[in-house]
C-alpha atoms as a PDB file:
ATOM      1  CA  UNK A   1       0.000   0.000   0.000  1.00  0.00           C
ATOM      2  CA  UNK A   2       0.928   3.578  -0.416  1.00  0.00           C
ATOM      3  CA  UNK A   3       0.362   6.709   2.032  1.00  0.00           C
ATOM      4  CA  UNK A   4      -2.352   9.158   0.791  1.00  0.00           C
ATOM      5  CA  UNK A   5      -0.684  12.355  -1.237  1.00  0.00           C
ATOM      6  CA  UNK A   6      -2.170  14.324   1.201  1.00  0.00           C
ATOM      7  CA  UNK A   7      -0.947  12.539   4.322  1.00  0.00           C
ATOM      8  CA  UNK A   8       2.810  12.962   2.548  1.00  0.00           C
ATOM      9  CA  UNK A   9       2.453  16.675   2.711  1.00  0.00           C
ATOM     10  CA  UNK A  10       1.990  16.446   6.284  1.00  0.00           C
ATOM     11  CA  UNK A  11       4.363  14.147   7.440  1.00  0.00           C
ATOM     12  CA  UNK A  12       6.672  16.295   5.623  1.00  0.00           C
ATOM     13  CA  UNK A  13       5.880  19.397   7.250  1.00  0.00           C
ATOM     14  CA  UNK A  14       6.172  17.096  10.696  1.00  0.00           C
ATOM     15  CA  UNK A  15       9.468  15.821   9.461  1.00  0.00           C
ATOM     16  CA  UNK A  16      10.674  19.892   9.056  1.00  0.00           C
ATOM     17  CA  UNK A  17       9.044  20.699  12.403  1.00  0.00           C
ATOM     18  CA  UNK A  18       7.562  23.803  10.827  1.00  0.00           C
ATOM     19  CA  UNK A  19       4.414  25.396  11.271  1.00  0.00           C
ATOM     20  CA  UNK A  20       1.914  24.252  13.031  1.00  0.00           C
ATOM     21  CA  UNK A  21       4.318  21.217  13.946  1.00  0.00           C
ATOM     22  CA  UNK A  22       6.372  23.236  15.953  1.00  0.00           C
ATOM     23  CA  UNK A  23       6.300  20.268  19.072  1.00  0.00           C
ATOM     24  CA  UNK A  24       8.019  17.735  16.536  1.00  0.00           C
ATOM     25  CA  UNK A  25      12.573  18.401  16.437  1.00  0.00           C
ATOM     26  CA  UNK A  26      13.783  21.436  14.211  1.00  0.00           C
ATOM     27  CA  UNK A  27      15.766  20.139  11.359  1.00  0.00           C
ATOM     28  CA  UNK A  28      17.668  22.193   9.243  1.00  0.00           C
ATOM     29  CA  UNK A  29      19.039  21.213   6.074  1.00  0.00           C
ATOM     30  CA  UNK A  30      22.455  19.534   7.341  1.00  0.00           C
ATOM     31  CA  UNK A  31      19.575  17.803   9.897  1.00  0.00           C
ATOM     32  CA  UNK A  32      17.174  17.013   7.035  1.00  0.00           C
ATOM     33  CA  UNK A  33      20.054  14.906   5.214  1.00  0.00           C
ATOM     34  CA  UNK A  34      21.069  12.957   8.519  1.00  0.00           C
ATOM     35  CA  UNK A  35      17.583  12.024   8.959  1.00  0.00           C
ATOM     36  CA  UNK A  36      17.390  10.381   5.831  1.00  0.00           C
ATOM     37  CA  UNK A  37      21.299   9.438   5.383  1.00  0.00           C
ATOM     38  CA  UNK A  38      20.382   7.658   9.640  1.00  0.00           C
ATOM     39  CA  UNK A  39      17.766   5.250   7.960  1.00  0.00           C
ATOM     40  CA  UNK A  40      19.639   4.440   4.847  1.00  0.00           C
ATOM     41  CA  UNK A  41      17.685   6.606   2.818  1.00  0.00           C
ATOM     42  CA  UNK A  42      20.316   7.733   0.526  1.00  0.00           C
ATOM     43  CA  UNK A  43      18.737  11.586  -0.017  1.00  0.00           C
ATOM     44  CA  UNK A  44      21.127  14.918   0.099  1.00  0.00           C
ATOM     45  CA  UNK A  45      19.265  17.848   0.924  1.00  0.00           C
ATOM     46  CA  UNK A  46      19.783  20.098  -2.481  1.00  0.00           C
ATOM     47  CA  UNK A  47      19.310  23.854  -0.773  1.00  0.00           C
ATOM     48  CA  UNK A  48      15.370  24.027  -2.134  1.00  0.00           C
ATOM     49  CA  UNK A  49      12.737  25.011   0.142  1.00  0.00           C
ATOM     50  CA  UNK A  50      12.629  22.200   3.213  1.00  0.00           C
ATOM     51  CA  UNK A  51       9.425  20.912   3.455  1.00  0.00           C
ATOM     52  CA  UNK A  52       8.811  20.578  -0.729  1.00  0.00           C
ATOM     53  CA  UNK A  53      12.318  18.702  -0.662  1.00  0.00           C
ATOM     54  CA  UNK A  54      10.910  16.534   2.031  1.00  0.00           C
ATOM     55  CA  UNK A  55       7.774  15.872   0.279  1.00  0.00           C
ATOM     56  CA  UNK A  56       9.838  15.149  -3.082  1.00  0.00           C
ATOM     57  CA  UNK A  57      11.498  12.545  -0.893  1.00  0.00           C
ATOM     58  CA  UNK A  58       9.006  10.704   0.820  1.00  0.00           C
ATOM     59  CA  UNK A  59       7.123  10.307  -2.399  1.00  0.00           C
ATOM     60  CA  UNK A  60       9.941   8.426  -4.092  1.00  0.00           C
ATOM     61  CA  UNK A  61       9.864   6.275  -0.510  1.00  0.00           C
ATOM     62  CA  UNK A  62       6.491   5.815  -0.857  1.00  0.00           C
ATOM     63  CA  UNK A  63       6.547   4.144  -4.530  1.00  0.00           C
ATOM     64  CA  UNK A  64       8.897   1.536  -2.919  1.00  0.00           C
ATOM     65  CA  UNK A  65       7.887  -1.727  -3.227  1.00  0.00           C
ATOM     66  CA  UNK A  66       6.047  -3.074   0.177  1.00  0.00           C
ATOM     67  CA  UNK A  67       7.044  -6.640   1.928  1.00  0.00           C
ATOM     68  CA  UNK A  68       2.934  -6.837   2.997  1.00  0.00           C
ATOM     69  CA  UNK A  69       0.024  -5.556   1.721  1.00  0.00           C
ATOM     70  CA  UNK A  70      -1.671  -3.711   4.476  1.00  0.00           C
ATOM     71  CA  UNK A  71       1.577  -1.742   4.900  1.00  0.00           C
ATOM     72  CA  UNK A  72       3.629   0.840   3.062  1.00  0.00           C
ATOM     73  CA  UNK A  73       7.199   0.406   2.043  1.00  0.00           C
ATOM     74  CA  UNK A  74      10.081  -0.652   5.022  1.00  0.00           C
ATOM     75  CA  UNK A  75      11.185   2.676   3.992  1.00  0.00           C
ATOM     76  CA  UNK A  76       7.963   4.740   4.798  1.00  0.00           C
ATOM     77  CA  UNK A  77       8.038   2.947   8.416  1.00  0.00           C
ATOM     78  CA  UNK A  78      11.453   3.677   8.824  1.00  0.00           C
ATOM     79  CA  UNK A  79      10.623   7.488   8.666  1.00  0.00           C
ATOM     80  CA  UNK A  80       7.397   7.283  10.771  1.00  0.00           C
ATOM     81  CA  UNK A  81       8.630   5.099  13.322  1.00  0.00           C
ATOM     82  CA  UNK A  82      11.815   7.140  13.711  1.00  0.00           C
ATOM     83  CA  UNK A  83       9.939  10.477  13.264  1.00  0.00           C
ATOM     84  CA  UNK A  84       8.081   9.252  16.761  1.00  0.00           C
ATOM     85  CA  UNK A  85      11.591   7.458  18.186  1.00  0.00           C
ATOM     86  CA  UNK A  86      11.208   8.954  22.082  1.00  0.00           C
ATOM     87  CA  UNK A  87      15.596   9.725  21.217  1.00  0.00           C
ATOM     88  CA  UNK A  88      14.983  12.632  19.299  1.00  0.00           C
ATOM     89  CA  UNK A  89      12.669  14.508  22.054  1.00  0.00           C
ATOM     90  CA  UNK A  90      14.940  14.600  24.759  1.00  0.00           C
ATOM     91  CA  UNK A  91      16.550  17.445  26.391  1.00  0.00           C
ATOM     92  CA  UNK A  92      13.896  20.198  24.638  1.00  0.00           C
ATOM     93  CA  UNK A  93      10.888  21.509  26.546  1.00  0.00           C
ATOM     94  CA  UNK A  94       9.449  22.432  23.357  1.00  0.00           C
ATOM     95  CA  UNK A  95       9.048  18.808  22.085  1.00  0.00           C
ATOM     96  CA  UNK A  96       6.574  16.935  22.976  1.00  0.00           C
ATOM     97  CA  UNK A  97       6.116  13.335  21.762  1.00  0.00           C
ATOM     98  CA  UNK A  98       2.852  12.561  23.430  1.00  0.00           C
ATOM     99  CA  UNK A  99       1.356  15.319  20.994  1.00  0.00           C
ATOM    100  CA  UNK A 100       3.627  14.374  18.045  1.00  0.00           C
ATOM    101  CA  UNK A 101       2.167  10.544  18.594  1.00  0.00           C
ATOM    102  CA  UNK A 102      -1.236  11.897  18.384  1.00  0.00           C
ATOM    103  CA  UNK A 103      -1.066  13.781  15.394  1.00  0.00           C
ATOM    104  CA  UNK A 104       0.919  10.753  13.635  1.00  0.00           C
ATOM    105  CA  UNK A 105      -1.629   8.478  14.600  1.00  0.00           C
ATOM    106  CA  UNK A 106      -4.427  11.073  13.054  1.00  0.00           C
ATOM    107  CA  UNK A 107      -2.484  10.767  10.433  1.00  0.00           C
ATOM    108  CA  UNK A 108      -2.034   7.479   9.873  1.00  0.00           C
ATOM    109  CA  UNK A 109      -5.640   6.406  10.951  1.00  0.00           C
ATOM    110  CA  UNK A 110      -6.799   8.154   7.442  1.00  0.00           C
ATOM    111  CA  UNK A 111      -4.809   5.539   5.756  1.00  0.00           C
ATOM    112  CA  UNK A 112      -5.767   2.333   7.822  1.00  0.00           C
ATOM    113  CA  UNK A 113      -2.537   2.488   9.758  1.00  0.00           C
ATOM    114  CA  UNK A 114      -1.585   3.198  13.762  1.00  0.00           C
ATOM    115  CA  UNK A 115       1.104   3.880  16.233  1.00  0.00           C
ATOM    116  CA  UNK A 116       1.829   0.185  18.530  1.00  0.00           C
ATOM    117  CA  UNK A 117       4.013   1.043  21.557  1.00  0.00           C
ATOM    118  CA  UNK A 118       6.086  -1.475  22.417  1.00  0.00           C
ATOM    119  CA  UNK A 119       6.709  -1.942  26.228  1.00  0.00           C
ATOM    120  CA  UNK A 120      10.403  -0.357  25.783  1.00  0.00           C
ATOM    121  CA  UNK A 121       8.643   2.924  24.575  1.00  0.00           C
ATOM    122  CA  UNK A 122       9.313   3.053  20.795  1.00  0.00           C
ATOM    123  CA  UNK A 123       6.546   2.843  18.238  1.00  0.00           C
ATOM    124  CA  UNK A 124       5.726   0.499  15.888  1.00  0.00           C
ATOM    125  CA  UNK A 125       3.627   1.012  12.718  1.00  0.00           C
ATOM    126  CA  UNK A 126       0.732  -1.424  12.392  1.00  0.00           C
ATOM    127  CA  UNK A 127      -2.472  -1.993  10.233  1.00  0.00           C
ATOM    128  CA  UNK A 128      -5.306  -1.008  11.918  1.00  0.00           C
ATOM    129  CA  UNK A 129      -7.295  -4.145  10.030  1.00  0.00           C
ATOM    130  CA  UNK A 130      -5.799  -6.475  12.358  1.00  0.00           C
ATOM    131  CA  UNK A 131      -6.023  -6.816  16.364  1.00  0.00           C
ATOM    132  CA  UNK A 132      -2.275  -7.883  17.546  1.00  0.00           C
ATOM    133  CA  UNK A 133      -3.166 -10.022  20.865  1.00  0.00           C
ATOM    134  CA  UNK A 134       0.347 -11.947  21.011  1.00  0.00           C
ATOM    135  CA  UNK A 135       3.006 -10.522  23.507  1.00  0.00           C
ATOM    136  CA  UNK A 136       5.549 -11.176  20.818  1.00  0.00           C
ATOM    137  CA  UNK A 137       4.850  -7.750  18.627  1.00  0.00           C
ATOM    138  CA  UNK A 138       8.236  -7.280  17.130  1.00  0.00           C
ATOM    139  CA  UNK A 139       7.761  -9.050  14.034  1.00  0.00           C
ATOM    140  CA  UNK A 140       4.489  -7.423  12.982  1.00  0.00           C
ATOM    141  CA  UNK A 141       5.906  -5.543  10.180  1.00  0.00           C
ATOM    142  CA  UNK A 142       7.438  -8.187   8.316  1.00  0.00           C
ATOM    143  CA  UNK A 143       5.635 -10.719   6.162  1.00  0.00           C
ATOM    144  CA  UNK A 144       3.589 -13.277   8.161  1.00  0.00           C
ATOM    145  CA  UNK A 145       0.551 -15.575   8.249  1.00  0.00           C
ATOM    146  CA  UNK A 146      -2.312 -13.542  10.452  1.00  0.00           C
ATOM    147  CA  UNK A 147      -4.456 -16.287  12.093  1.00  0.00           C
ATOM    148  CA  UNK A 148      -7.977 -15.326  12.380  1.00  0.00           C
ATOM    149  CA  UNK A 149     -10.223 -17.650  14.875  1.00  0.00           C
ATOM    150  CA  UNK A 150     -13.467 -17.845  15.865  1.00  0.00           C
ATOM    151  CA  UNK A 151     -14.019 -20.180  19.144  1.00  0.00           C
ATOM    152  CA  UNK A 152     -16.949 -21.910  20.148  1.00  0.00           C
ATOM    153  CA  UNK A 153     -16.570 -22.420  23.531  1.00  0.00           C
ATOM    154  CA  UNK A 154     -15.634 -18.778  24.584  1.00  0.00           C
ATOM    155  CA  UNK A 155     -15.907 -15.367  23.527  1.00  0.00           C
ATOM    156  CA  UNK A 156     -13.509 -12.736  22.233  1.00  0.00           C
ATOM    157  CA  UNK A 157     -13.528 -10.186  24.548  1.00  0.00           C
ATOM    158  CA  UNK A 158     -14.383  -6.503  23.340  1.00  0.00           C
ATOM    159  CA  UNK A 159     -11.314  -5.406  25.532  1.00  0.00           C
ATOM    160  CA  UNK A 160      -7.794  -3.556  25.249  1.00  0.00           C
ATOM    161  CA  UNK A 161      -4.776  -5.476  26.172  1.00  0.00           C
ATOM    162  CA  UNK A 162      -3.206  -4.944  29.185  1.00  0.00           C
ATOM    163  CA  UNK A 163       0.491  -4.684  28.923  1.00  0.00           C
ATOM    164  CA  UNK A 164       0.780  -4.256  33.123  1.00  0.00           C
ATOM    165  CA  UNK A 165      -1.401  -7.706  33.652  1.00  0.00           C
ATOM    166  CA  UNK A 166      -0.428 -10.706  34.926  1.00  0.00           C
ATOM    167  CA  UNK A 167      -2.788 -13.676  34.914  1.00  0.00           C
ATOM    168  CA  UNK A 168      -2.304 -16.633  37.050  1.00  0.00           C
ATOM    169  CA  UNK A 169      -3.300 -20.353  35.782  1.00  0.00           C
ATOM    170  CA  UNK A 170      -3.288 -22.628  38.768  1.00  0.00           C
ATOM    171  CA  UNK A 171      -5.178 -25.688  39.779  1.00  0.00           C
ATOM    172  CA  UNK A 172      -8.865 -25.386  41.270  1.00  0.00           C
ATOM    173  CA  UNK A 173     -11.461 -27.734  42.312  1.00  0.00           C
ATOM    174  CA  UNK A 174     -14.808 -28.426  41.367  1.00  0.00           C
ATOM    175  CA  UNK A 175     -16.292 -27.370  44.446  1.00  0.00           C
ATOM    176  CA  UNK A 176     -17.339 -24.059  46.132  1.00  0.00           C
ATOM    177  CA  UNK A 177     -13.786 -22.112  46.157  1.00  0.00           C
ATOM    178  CA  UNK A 178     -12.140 -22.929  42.767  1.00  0.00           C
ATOM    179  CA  UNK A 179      -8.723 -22.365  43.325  1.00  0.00           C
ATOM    180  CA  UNK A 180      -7.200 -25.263  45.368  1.00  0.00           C
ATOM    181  CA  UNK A 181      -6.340 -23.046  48.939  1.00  0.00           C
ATOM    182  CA  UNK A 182      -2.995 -25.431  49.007  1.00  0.00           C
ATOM    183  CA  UNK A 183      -1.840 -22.707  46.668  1.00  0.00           C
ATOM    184  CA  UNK A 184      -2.567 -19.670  48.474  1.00  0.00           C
ATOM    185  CA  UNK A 185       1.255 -19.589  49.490  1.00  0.00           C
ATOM    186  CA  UNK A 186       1.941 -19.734  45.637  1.00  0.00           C
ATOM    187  CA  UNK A 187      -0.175 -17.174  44.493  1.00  0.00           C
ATOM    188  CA  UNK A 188       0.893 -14.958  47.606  1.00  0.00           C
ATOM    189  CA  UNK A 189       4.325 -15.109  45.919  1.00  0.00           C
ATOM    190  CA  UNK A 190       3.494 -14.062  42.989  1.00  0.00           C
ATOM    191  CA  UNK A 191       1.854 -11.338  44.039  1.00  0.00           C
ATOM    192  CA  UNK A 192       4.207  -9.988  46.193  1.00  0.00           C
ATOM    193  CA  UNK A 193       6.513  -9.489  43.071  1.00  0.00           C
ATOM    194  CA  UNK A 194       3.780  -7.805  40.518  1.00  0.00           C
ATOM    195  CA  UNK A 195       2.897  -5.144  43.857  1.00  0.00           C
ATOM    196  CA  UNK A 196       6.471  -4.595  44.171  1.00  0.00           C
ATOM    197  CA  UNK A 197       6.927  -3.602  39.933  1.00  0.00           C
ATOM    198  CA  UNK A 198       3.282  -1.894  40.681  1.00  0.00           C
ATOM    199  CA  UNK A 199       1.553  -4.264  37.904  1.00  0.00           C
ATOM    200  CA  UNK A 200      -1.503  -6.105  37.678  1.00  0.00           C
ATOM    201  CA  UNK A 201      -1.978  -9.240  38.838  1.00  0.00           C
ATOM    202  CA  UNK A 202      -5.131 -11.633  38.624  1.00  0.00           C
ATOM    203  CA  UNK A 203      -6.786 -15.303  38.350  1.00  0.00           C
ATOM    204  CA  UNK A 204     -10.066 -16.218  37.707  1.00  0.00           C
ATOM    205  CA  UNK A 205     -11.539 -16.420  40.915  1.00  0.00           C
ATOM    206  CA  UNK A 206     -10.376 -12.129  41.602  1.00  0.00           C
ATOM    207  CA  UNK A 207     -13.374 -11.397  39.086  1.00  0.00           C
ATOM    208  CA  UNK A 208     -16.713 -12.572  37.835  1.00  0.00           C
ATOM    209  CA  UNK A 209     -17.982 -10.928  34.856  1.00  0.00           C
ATOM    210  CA  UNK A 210     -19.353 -13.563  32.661  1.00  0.00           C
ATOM    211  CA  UNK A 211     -21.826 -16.559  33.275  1.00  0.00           C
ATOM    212  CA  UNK A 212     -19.022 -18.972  32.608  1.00  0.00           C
ATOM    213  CA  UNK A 213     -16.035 -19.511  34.438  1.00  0.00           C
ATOM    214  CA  UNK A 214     -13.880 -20.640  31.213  1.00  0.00           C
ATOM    215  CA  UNK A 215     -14.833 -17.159  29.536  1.00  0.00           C
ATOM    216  CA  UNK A 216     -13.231 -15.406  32.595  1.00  0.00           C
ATOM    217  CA  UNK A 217     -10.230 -17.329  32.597  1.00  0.00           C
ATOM    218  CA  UNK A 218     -10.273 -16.827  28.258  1.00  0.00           C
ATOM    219  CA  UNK A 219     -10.679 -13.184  29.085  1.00  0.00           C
ATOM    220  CA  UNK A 220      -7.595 -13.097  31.176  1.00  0.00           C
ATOM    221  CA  UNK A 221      -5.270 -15.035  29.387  1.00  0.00           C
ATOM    222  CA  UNK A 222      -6.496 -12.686  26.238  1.00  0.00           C
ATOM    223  CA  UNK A 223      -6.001  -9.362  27.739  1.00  0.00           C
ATOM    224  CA  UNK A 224      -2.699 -10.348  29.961  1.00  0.00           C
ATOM    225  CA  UNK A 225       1.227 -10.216  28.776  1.00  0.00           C
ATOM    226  CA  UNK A 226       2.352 -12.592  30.846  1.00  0.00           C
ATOM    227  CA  UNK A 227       0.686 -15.835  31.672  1.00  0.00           C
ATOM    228  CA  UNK A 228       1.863 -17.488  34.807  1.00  0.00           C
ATOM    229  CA  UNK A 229       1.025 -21.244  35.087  1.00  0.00           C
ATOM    230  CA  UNK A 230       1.345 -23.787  37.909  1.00  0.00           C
ATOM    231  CA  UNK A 231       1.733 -27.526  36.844  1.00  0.00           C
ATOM    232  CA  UNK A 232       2.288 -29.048  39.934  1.00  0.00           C
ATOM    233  CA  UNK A 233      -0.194 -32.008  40.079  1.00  0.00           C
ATOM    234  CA  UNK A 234      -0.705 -32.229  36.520  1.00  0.00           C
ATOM    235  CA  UNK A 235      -4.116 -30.616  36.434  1.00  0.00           C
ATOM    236  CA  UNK A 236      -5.888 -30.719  33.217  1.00  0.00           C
ATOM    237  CA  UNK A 237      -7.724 -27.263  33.514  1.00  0.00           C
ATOM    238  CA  UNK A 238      -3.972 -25.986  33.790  1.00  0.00           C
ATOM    239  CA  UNK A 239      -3.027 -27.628  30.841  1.00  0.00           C
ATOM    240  CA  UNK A 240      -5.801 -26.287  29.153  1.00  0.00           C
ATOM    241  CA  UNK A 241      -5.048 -22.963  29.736  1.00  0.00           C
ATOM    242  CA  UNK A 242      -1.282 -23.204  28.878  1.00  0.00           C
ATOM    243  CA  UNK A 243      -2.428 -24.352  25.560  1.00  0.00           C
ATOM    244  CA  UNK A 244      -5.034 -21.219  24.737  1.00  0.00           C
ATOM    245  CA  UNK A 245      -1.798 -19.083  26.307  1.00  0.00           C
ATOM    246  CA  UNK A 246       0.647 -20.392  23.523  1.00  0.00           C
ATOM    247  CA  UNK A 247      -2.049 -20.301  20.957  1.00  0.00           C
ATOM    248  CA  UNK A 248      -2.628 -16.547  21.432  1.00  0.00           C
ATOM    249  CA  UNK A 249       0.917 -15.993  21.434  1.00  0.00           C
ATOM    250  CA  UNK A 250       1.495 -14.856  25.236  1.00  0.00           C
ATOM    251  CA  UNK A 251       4.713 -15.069  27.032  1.00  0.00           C
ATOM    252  CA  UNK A 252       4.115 -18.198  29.170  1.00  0.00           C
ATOM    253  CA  UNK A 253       6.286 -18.335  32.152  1.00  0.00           C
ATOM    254  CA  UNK A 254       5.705 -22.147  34.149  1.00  0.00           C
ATOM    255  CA  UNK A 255       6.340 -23.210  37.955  1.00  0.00           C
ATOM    256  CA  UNK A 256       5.919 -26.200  39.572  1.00  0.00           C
ATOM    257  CA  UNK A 257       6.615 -28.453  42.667  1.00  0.00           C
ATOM    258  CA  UNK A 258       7.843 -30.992  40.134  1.00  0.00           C
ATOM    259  CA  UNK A 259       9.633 -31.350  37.262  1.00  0.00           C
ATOM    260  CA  UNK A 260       7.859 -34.597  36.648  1.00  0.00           C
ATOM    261  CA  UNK A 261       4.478 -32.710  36.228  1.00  0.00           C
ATOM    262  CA  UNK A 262       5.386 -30.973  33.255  1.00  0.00           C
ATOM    263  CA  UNK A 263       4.211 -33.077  30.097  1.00  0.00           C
ATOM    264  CA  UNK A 264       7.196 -34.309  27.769  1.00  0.00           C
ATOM    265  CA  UNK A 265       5.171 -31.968  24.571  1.00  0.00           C
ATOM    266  CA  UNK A 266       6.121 -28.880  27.015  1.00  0.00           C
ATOM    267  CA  UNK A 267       9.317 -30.371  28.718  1.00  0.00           C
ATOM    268  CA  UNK A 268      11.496 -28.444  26.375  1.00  0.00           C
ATOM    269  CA  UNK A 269      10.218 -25.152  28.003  1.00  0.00           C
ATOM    270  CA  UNK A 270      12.188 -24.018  31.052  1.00  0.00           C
ATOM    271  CA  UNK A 271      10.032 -24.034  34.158  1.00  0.00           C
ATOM    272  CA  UNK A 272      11.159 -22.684  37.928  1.00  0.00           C
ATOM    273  CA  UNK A 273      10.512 -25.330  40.471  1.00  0.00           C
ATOM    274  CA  UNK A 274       9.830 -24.123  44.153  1.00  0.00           C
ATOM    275  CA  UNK A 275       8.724 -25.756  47.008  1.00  0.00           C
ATOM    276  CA  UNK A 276       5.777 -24.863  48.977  1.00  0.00           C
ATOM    277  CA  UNK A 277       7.160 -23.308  52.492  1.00  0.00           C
ATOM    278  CA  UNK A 278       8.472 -19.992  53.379  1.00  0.00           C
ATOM    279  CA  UNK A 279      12.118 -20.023  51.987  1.00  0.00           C
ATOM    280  CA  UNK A 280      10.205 -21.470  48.561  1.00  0.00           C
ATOM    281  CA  UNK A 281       8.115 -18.490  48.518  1.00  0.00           C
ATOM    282  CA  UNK A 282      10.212 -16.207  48.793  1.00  0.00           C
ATOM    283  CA  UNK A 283      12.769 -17.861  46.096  1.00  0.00           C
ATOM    284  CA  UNK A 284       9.769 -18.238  43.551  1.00  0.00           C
ATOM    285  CA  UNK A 285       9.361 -14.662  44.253  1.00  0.00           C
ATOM    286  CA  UNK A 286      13.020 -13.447  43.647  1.00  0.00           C
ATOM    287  CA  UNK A 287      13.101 -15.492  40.574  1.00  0.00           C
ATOM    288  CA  UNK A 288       9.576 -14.464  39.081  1.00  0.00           C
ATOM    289  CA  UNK A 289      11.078 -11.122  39.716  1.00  0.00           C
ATOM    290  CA  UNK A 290      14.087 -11.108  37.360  1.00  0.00           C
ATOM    291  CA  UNK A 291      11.953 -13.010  34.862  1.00  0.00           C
ATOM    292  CA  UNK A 292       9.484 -10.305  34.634  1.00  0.00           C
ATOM    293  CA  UNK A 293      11.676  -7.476  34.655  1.00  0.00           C
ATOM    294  CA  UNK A 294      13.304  -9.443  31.557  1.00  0.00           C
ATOM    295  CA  UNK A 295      10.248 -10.035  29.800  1.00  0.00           C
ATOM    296  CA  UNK A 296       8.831  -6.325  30.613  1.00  0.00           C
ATOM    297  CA  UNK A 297      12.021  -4.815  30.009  1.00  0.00           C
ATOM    298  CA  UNK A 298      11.517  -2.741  33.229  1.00  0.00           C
END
């Protein structure tokens, strides 16, 4: 796909941080040319007025050939994404990104495009025609198969994803209390660790807001980053769950009591095994905590 000719002039006036795009960086000529020259864009700023330079430019970037349909040349991203890069507003009261974001995103929104902010604070570019659910979202502008499912037994949910939330998946029984209270030590650990890096943290039995239980564990596992899961005593629900985890494409992290409760299909995937008293605790906790702060990048 191709940005709209209208959408060009823009950007390039956002590019030149001219009028009325004053809160995006300055550039200058000699700045114009490392902006380009940065992304190996191989375009020399020839002395003629800024922004219809910049224009020229971006429309011979834009009539580069695309590596996916919904998307506009690797070159084109380059500029936006780097045009938004949270580097280049540093040190200058007068910038301001969260404004520059929003008027990219207006921007891009008129040509079925958006702004995806990764969890280490740069931006992606991303077709607005698909819903990214997977943790894993630094791929999402090169060519890939986009699997599009419809499930019987649960609902998608109508809701954002929560890049602070932390579900729990943990054995329950089929009785009043669903979580298994053998596990309240666990759970307490776990806990302890998403307070401390002031996230959210939840299992199915912290909320009711369907009619099912399965949709409120679906509706978790959807909207979380992290998926934390407990195979200790080889329960099935558990197992369950892990699978609908991997499927959407969440970062599972596993713990158990036993390495011999992990099935061999999942035995290549590293779990932490605790025990269940005090000094466990508190190790699960410690370790959960460098694992998140890895897989957050906080």
């Amino acid at each position: 796909m191709q940005i709209k000719r209208s959408s060009i002039n823009r950007l390039a006036e956002m590019i030149c941080g001219n009028e009325p795009f004053t809160y995006f960086p300055y550039r200058s000529s000699s700045y114009l040319t490392k902006f380009f020259v940065d992304l190996d864009l191989d375009y020399v700023h020839d002395g003629s007025t800024r922004s219809v330079w910049v224009e020229s430019a971006l429309n011979s970037i834009n009539e580069m050939p695309s590596n996916n349909k919904d998307l506009p040349s690797q070159g084109m991203i380059k500029v936006i994404e780097s045009l938004v890069h949270p580097d280049n507003y540093l040190f200058n009261e007068k910038y301001n990104l969260e404004k520059a974001r929003s008027d990219v995103d207006k921007l891009l929104e008129l040509n079925q495009l958006k702004l995806h902010i990764q969890n280490n604070g740069e931006a992606k570019v991303v077709s607005s025609l698909k819903t990214f659910i997977s943790t894993e979202l630094d791929s999402v502008n090169t060519p890939e198969k986009v699997i599009t499912f419809s499930p019987s037994v649960f609902k998608v949910p109508n809701k954002e994803q929560n890049f602070k939330l932390i579900s729990v998946m943990m054995p329950f029984n089929a009785v009043m209390m669903p979580f298994n209270t053998s596990f309240r030590g666990t759970y307490e650990a776990i806990k302890r660790v998403a307070d401390y890096l002031n996230l959210d943290c939840y299992r199915a039995d912290d909320i009711w807001e369907n009619t099912t239980f399965i949709q409120d564990i679906f509706d978790l596992i959807y909207c979380a980053q992290i998926v934390i899961v407990d195979f200790t005593g080889r329960n099935p629900n558990v197992m369950y769950e892990t699978g609908i985890a991997h499927t959407l494409g969440k970062t599972v992290i596993p713990i158990t009591q036993s390495l011999d409760d992990i099935p061999s299909d999942l035995g290549h995937h590293r779990a932490y095994k605790y025990l269940a008293n005090d000094q466990g605790y508190r190790d699960l906790s410690n370790e959960l905590y460098k694992r998140i702060k890895t897989v957050m990048k906080i």
